[in-house]
Each structure stands twice: as structure tokens, then as C-alpha cells.
PDB file of N, CA and C in Angstrom:
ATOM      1  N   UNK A   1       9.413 -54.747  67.626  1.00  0.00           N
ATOM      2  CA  UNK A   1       8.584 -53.596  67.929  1.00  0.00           C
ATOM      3  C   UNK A   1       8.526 -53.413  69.445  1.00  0.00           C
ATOM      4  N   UNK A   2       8.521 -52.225  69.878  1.00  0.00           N
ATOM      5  CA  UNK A   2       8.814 -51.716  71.284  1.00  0.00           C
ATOM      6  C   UNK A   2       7.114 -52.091  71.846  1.00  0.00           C
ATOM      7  N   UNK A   3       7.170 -51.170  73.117  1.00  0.00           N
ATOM      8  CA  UNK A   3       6.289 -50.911  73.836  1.00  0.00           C
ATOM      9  C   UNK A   3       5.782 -49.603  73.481  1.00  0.00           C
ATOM     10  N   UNK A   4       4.486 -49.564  72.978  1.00  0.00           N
ATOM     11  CA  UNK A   4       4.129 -48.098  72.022  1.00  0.00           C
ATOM     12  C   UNK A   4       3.809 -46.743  73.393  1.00  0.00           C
ATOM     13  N   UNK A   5       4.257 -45.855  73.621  1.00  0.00           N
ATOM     14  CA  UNK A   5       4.055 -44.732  74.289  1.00  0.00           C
ATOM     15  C   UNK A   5       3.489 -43.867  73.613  1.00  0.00           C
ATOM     16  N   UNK A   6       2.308 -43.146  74.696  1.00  0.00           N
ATOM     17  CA  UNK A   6       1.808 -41.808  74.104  1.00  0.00           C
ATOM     18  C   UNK A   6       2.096 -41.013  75.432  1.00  0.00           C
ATOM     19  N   UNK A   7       2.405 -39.403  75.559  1.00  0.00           N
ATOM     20  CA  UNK A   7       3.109 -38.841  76.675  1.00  0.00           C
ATOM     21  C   UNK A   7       1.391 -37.728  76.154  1.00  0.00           C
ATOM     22  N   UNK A   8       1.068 -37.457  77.433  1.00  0.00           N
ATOM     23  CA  UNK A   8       0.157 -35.959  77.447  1.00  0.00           C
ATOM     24  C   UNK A   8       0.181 -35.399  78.822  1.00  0.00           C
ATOM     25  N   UNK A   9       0.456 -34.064  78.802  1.00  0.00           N
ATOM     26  CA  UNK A   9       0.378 -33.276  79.924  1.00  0.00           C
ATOM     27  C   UNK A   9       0.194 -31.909  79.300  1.00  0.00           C
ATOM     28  N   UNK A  10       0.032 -31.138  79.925  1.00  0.00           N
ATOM     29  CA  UNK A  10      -0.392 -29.746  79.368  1.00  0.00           C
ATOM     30  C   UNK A  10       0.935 -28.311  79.560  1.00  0.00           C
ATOM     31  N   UNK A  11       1.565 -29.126  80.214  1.00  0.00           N
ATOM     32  CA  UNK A  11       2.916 -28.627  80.523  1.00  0.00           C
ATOM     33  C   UNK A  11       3.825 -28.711  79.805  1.00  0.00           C
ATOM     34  N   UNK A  12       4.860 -27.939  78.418  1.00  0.00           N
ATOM     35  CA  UNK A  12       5.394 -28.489  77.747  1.00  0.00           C
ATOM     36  C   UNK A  12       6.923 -28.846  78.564  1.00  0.00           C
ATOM     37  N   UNK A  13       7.142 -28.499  79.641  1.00  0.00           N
ATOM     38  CA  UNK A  13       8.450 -29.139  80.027  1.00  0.00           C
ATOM     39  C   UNK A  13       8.030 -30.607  80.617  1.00  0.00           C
ATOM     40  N   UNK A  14       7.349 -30.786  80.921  1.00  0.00           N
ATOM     41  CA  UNK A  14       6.472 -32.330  81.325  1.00  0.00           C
ATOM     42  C   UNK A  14       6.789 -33.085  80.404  1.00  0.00           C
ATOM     43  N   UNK A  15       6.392 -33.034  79.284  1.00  0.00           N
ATOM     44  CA  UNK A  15       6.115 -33.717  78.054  1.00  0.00           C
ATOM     45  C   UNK A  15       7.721 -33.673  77.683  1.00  0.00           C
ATOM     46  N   UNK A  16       8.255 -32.460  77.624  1.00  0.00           N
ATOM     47  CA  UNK A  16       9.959 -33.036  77.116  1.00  0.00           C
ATOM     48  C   UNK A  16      10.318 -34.089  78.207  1.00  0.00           C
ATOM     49  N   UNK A  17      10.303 -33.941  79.569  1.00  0.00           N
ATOM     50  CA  UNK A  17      11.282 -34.685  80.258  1.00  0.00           C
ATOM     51  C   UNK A  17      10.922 -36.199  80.132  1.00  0.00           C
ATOM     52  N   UNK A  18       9.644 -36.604  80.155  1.00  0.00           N
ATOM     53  CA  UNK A  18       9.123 -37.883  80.135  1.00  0.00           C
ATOM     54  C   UNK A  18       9.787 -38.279  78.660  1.00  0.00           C
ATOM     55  N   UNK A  19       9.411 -37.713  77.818  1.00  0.00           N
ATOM     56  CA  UNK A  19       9.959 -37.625  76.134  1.00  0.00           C
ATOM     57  C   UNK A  19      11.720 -38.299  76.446  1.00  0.00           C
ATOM     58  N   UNK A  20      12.156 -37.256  76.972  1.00  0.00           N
ATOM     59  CA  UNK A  20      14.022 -37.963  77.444  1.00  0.00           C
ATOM     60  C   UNK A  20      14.276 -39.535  78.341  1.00  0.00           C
ATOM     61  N   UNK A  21      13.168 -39.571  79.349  1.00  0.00           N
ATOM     62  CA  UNK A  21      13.318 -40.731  80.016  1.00  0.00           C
ATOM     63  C   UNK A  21      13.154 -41.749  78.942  1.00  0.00           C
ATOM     64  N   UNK A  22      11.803 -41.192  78.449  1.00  0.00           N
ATOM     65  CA  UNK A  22      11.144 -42.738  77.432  1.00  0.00           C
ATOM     66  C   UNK A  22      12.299 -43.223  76.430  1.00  0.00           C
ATOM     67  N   UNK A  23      13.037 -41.993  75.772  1.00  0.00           N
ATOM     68  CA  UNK A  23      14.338 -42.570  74.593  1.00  0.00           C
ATOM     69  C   UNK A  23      15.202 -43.361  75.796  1.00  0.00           C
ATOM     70  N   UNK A  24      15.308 -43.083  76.533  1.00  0.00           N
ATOM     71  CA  UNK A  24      16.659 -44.033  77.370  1.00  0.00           C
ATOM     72  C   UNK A  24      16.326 -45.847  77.699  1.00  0.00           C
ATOM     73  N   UNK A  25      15.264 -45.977  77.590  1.00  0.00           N
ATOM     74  CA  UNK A  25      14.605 -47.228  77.613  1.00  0.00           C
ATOM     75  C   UNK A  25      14.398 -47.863  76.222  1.00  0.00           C
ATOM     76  N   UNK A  26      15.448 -48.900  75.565  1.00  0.00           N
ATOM     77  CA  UNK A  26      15.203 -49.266  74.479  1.00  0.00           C
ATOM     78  C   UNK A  26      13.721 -50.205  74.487  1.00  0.00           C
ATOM     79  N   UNK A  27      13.123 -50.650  74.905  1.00  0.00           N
ATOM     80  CA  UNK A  27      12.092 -51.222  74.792  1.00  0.00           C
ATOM     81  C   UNK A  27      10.741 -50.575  74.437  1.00  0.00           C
ATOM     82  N   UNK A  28      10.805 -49.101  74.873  1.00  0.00           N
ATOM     83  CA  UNK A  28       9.707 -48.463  75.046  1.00  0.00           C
ATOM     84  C   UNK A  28      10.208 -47.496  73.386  1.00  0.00           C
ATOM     85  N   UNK A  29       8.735 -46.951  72.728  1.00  0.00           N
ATOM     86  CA  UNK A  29       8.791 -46.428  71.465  1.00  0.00           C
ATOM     87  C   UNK A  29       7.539 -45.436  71.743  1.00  0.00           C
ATOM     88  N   UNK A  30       8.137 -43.902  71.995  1.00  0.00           N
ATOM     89  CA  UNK A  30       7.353 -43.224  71.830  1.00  0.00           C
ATOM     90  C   UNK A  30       6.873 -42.612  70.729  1.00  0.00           C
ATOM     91  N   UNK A  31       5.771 -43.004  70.325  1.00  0.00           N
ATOM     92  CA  UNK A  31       4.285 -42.657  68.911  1.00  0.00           C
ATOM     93  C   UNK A  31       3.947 -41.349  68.961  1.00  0.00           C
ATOM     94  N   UNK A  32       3.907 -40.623  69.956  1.00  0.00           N
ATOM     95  CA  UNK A  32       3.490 -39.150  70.050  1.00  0.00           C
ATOM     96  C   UNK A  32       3.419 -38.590  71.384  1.00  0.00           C
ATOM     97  N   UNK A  33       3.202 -37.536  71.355  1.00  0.00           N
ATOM     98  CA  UNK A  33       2.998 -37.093  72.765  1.00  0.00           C
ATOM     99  C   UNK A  33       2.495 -35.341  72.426  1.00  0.00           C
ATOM    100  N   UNK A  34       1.190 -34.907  72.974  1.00  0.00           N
ATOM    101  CA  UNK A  34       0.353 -33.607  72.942  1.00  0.00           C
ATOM    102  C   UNK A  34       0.592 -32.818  74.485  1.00  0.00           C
ATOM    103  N   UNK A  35       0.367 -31.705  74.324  1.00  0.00           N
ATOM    104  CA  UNK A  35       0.101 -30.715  75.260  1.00  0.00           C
ATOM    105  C   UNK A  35      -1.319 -30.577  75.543  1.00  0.00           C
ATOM    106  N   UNK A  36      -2.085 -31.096  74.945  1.00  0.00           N
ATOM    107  CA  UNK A  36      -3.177 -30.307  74.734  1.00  0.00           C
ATOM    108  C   UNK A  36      -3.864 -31.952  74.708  1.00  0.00           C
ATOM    109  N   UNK A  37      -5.378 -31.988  75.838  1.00  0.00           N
ATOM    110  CA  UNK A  37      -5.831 -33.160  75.744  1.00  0.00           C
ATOM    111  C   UNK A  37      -7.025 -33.434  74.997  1.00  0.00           C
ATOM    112  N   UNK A  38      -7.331 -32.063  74.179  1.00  0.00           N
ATOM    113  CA  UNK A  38      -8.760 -32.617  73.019  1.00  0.00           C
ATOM    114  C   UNK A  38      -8.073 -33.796  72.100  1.00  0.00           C
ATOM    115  N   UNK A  39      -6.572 -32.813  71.781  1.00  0.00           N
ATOM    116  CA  UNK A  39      -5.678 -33.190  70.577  1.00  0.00           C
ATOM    117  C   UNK A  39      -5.381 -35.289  70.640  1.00  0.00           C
ATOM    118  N   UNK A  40      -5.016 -35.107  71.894  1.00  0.00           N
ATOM    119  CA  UNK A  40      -4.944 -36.786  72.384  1.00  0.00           C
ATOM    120  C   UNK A  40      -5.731 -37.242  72.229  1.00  0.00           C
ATOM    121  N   UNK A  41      -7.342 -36.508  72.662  1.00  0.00           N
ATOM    122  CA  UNK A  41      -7.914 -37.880  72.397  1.00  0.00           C
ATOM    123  C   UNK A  41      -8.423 -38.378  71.213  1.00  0.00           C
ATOM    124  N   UNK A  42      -8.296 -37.537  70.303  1.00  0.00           N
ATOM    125  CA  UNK A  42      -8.378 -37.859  68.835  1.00  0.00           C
ATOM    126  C   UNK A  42      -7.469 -38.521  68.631  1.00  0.00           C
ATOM    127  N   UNK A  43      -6.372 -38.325  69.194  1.00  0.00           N
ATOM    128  CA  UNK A  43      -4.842 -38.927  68.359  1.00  0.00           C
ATOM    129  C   UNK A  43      -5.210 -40.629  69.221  1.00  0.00           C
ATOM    130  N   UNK A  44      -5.572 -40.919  69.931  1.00  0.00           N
ATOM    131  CA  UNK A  44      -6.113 -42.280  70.934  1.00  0.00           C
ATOM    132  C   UNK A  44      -6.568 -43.089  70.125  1.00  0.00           C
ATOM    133  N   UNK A  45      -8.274 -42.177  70.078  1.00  0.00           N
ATOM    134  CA  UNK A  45      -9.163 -43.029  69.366  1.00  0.00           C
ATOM    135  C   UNK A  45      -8.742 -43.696  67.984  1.00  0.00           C
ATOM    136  N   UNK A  46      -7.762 -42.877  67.382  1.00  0.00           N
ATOM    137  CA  UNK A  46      -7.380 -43.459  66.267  1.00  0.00           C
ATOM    138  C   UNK A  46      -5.902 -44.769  66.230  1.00  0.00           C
ATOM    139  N   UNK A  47      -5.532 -44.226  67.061  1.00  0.00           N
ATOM    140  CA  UNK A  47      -4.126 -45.045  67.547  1.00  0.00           C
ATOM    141  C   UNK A  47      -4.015 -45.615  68.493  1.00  0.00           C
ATOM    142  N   UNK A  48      -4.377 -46.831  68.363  1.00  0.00           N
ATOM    143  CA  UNK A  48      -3.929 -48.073  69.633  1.00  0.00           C
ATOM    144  C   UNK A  48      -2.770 -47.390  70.575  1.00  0.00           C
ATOM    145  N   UNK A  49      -2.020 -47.552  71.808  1.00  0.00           N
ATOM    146  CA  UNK A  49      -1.267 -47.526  72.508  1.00  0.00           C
ATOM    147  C   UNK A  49      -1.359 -48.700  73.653  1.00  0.00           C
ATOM    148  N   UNK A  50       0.083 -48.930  73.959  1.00  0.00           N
ATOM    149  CA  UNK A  50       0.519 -50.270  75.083  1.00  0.00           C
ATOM    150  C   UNK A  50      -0.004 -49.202  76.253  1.00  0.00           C
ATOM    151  N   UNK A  51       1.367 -48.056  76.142  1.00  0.00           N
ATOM    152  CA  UNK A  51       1.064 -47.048  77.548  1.00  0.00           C
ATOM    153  C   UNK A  51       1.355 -45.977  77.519  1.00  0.00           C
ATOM    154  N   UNK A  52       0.049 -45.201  78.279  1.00  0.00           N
ATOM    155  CA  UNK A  52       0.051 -43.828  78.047  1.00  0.00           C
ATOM    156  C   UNK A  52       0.453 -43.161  79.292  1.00  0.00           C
ATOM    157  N   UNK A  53       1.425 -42.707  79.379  1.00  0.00           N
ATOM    158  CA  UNK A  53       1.714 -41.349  80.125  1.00  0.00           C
ATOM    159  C   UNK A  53       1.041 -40.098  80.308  1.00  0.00           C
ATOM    160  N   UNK A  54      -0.122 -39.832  81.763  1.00  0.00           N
ATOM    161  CA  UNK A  54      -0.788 -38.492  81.307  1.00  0.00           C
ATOM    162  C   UNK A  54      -0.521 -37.944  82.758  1.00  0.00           C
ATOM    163  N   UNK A  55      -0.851 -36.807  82.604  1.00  0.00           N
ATOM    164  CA  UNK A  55      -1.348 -35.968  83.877  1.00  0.00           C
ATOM    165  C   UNK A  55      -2.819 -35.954  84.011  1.00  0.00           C
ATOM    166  N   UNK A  56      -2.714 -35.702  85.306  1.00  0.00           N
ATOM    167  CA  UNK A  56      -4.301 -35.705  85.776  1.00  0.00           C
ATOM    168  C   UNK A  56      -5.055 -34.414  85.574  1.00  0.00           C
ATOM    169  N   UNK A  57      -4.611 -32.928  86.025  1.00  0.00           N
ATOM    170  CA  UNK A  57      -5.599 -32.032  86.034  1.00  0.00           C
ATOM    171  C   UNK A  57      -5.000 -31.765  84.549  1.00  0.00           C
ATOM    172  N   UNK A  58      -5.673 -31.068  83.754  1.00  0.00           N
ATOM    173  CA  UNK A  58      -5.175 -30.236  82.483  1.00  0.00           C
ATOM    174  C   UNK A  58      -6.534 -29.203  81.780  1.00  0.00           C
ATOM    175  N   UNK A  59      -6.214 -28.777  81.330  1.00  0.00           N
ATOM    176  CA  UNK A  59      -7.831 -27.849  80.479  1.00  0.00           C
ATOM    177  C   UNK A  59      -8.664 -28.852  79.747  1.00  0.00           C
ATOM    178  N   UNK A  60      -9.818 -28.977  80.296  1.00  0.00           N
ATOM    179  CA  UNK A  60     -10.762 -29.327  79.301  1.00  0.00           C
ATOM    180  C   UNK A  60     -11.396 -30.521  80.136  1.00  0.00           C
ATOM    181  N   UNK A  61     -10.137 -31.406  79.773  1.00  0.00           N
ATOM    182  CA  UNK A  61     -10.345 -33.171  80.100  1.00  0.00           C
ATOM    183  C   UNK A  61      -9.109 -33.588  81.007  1.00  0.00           C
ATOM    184  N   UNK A  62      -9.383 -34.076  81.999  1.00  0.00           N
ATOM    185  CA  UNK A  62      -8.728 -34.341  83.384  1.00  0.00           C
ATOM    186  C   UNK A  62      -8.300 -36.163  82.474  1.00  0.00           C
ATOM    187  N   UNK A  63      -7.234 -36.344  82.758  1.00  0.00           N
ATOM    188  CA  UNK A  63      -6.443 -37.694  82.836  1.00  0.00           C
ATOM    189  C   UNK A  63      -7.660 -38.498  82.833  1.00  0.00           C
ATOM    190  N   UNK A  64      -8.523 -38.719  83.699  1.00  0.00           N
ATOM    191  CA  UNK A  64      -9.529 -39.816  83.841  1.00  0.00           C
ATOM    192  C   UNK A  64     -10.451 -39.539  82.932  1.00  0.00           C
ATOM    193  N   UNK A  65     -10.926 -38.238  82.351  1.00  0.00           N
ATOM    194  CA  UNK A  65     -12.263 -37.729  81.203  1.00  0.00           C
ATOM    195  C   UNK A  65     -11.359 -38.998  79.994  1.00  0.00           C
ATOM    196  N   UNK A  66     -10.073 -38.249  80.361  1.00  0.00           N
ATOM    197  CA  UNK A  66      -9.444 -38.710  78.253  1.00  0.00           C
ATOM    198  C   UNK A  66      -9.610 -40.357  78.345  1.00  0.00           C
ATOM    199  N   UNK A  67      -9.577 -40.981  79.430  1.00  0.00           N
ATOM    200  CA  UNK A  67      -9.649 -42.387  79.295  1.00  0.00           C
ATOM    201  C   UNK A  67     -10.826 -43.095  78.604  1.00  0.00           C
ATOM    202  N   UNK A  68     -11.964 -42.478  78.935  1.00  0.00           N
ATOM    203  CA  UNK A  68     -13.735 -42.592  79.123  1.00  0.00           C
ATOM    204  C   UNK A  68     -14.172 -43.199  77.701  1.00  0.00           C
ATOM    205  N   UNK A  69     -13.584 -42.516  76.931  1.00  0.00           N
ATOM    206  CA  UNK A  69     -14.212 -42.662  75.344  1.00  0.00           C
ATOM    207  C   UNK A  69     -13.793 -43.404  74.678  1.00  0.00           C
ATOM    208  N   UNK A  70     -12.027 -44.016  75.187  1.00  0.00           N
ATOM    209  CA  UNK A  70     -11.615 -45.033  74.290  1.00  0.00           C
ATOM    210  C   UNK A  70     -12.028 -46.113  74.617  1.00  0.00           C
ATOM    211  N   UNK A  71     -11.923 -46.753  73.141  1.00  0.00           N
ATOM    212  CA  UNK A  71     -12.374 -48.341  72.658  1.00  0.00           C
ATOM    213  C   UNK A  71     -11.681 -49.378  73.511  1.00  0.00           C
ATOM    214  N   UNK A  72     -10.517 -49.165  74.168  1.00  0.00           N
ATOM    215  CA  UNK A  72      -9.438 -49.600  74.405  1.00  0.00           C
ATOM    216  C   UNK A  72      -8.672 -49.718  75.956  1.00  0.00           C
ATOM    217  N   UNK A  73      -7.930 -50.313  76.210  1.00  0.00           N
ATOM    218  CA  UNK A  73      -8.132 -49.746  77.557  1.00  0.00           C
ATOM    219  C   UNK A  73      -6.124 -49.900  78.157  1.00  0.00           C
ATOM    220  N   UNK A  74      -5.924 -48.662  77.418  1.00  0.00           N
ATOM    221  CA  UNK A  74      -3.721 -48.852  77.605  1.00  0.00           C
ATOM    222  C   UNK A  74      -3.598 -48.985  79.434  1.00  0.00           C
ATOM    223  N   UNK A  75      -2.029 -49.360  79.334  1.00  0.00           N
ATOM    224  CA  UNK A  75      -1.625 -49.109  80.290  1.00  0.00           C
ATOM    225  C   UNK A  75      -1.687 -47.832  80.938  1.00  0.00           C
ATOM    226  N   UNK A  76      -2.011 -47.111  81.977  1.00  0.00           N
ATOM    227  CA  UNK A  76      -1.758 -45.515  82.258  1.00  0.00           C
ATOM    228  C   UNK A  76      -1.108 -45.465  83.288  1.00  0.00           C
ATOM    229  N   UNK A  77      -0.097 -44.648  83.140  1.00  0.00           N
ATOM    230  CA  UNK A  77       0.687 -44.091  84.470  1.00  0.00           C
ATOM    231  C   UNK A  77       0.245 -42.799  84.274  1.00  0.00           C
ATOM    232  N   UNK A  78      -0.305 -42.195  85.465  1.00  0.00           N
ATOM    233  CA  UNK A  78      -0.210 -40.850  85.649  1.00  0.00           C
ATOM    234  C   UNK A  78       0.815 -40.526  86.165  1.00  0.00           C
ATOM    235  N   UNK A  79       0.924 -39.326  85.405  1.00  0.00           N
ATOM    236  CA  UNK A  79       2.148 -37.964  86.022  1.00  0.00           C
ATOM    237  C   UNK A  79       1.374 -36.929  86.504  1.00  0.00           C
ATOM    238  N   UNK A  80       1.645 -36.500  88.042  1.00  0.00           N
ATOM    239  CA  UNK A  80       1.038 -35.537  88.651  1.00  0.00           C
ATOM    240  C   UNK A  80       2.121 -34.441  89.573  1.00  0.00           C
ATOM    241  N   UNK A  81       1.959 -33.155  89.434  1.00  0.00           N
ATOM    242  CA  UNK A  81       2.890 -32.714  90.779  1.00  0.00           C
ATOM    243  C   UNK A  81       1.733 -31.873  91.917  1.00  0.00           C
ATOM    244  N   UNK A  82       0.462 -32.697  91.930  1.00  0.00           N
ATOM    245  CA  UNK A  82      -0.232 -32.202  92.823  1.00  0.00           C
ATOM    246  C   UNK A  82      -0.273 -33.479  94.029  1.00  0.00           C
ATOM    247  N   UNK A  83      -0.303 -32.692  95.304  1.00  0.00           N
ATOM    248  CA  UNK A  83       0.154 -33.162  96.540  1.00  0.00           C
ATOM    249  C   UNK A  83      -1.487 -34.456  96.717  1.00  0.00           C
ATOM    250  N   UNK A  84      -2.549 -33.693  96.286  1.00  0.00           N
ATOM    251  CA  UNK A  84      -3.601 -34.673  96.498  1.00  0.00           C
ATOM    252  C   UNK A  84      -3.420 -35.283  95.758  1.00  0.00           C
ATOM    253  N   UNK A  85      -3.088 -36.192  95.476  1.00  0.00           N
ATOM    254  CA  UNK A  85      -2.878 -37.247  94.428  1.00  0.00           C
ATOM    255  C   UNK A  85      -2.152 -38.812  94.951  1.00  0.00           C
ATOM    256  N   UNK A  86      -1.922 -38.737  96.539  1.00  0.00           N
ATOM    257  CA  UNK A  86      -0.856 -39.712  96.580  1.00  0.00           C
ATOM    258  C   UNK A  86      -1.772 -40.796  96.641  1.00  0.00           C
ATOM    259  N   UNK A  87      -3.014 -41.082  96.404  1.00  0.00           N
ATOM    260  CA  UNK A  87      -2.953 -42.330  95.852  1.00  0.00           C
ATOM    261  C   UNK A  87      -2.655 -43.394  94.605  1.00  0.00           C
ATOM    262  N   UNK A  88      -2.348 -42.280  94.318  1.00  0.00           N
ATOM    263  CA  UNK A  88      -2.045 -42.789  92.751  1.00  0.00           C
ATOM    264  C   UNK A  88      -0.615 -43.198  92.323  1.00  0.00           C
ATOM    265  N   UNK A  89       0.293 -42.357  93.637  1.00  0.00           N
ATOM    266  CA  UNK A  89       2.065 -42.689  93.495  1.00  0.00           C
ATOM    267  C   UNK A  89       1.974 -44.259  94.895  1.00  0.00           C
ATOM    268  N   UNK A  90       0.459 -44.141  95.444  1.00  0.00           N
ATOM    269  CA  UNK A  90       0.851 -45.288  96.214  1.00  0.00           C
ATOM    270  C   UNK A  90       0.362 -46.744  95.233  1.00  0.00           C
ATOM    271  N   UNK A  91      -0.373 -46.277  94.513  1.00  0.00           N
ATOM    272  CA  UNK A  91      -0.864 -47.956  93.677  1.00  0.00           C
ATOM    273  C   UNK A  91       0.161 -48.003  92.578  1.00  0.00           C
ATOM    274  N   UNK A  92       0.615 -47.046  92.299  1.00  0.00           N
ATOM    275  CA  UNK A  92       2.062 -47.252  91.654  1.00  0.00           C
ATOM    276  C   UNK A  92       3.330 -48.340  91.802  1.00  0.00           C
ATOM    277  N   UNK A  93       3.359 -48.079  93.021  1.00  0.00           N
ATOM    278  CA  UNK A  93       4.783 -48.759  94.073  1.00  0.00           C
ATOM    279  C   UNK A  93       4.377 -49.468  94.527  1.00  0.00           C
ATOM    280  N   UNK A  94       3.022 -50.035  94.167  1.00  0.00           N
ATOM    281  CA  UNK A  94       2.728 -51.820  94.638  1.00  0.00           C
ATOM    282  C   UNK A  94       2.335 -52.359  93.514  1.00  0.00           C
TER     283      UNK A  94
END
């Protein structure tokens, strides 16, 4: 059994490209992946994940809201293409 992935961004070309990286990595097994972050966090609470792939701003619930409620606590990489954000590509790369 892989490394379980969940992909969310609100962007559907986001969600394909991460979707293409994740198949190229046999280790990693992507479980689902939403556009839409009410939809995730239902799909969360019910489904364990190793690591979740999200973006930070999106409608509703920001990357950090969707974290809040789970039982659980996955790996998260955020995906962002906003410029305020580089702290998050700097705790990345250490």
C-alpha cells in the first residue's frame, strides 16, 4: 500500500497537474482529489490520509480553515501561486 494522497485546490487545472505528478511516483496513491473545499472536508473527516495536497486561498475555507476540524493531523504541502506566501515554499526546502 502506497502513501495515501488527497489533492484540493479550487482550480481545476491545479488539481489535474498535481493529479499527473502524483501517478509518476509509484509510492504515492492518490484516494481523491476536490475542487471544491466544503466537499474535502467531508471527504477528510471520513477518510484518513498520509498527505494532503491543498491550496491556501479558495471559497469558503482557506487551506488552514480545512485543517481545523480534522481528527487527524496528515502530512500537508501547500500549493500556492500567490507571491505572499513564501513562507511556506521556504519551510518547504528545509
Amino acid at each position: 500500500m502506497g502513501i495515501r494522497c488527497y489533492v484540493i485546490d479550487d482550480e481545476p487545472l491545479a488539481t489535474d497537474l498535481l493529479k499527473e505528478y502524483i501517478s509518476r511516483i509509484p509510492d504515492l496513491e492518490l484516494v481523491g482529489l476536490s475542487n471544491s473545499p466544503t466537499q474535502a472536508l467531508t471527504i477528510l473527516q471520513q477518510n484518513h490520509v498520509d498527505v494532503l495536497f491543498s491550496d491556501i486561498k479558495m471559497p469558503k475555507l482557506s487551506g488552514f480553515d480545512l485543517l481545523r476540524p480534522l481528527s487527524y493531523r496528515p502530512k500537508v504541502i501547500f500549493t500556492t501561486a500567490f507571491r505572499e506566501y513564501p513562507w511556506i515554499v521556504m519551510s518547504l526546502m528545509w
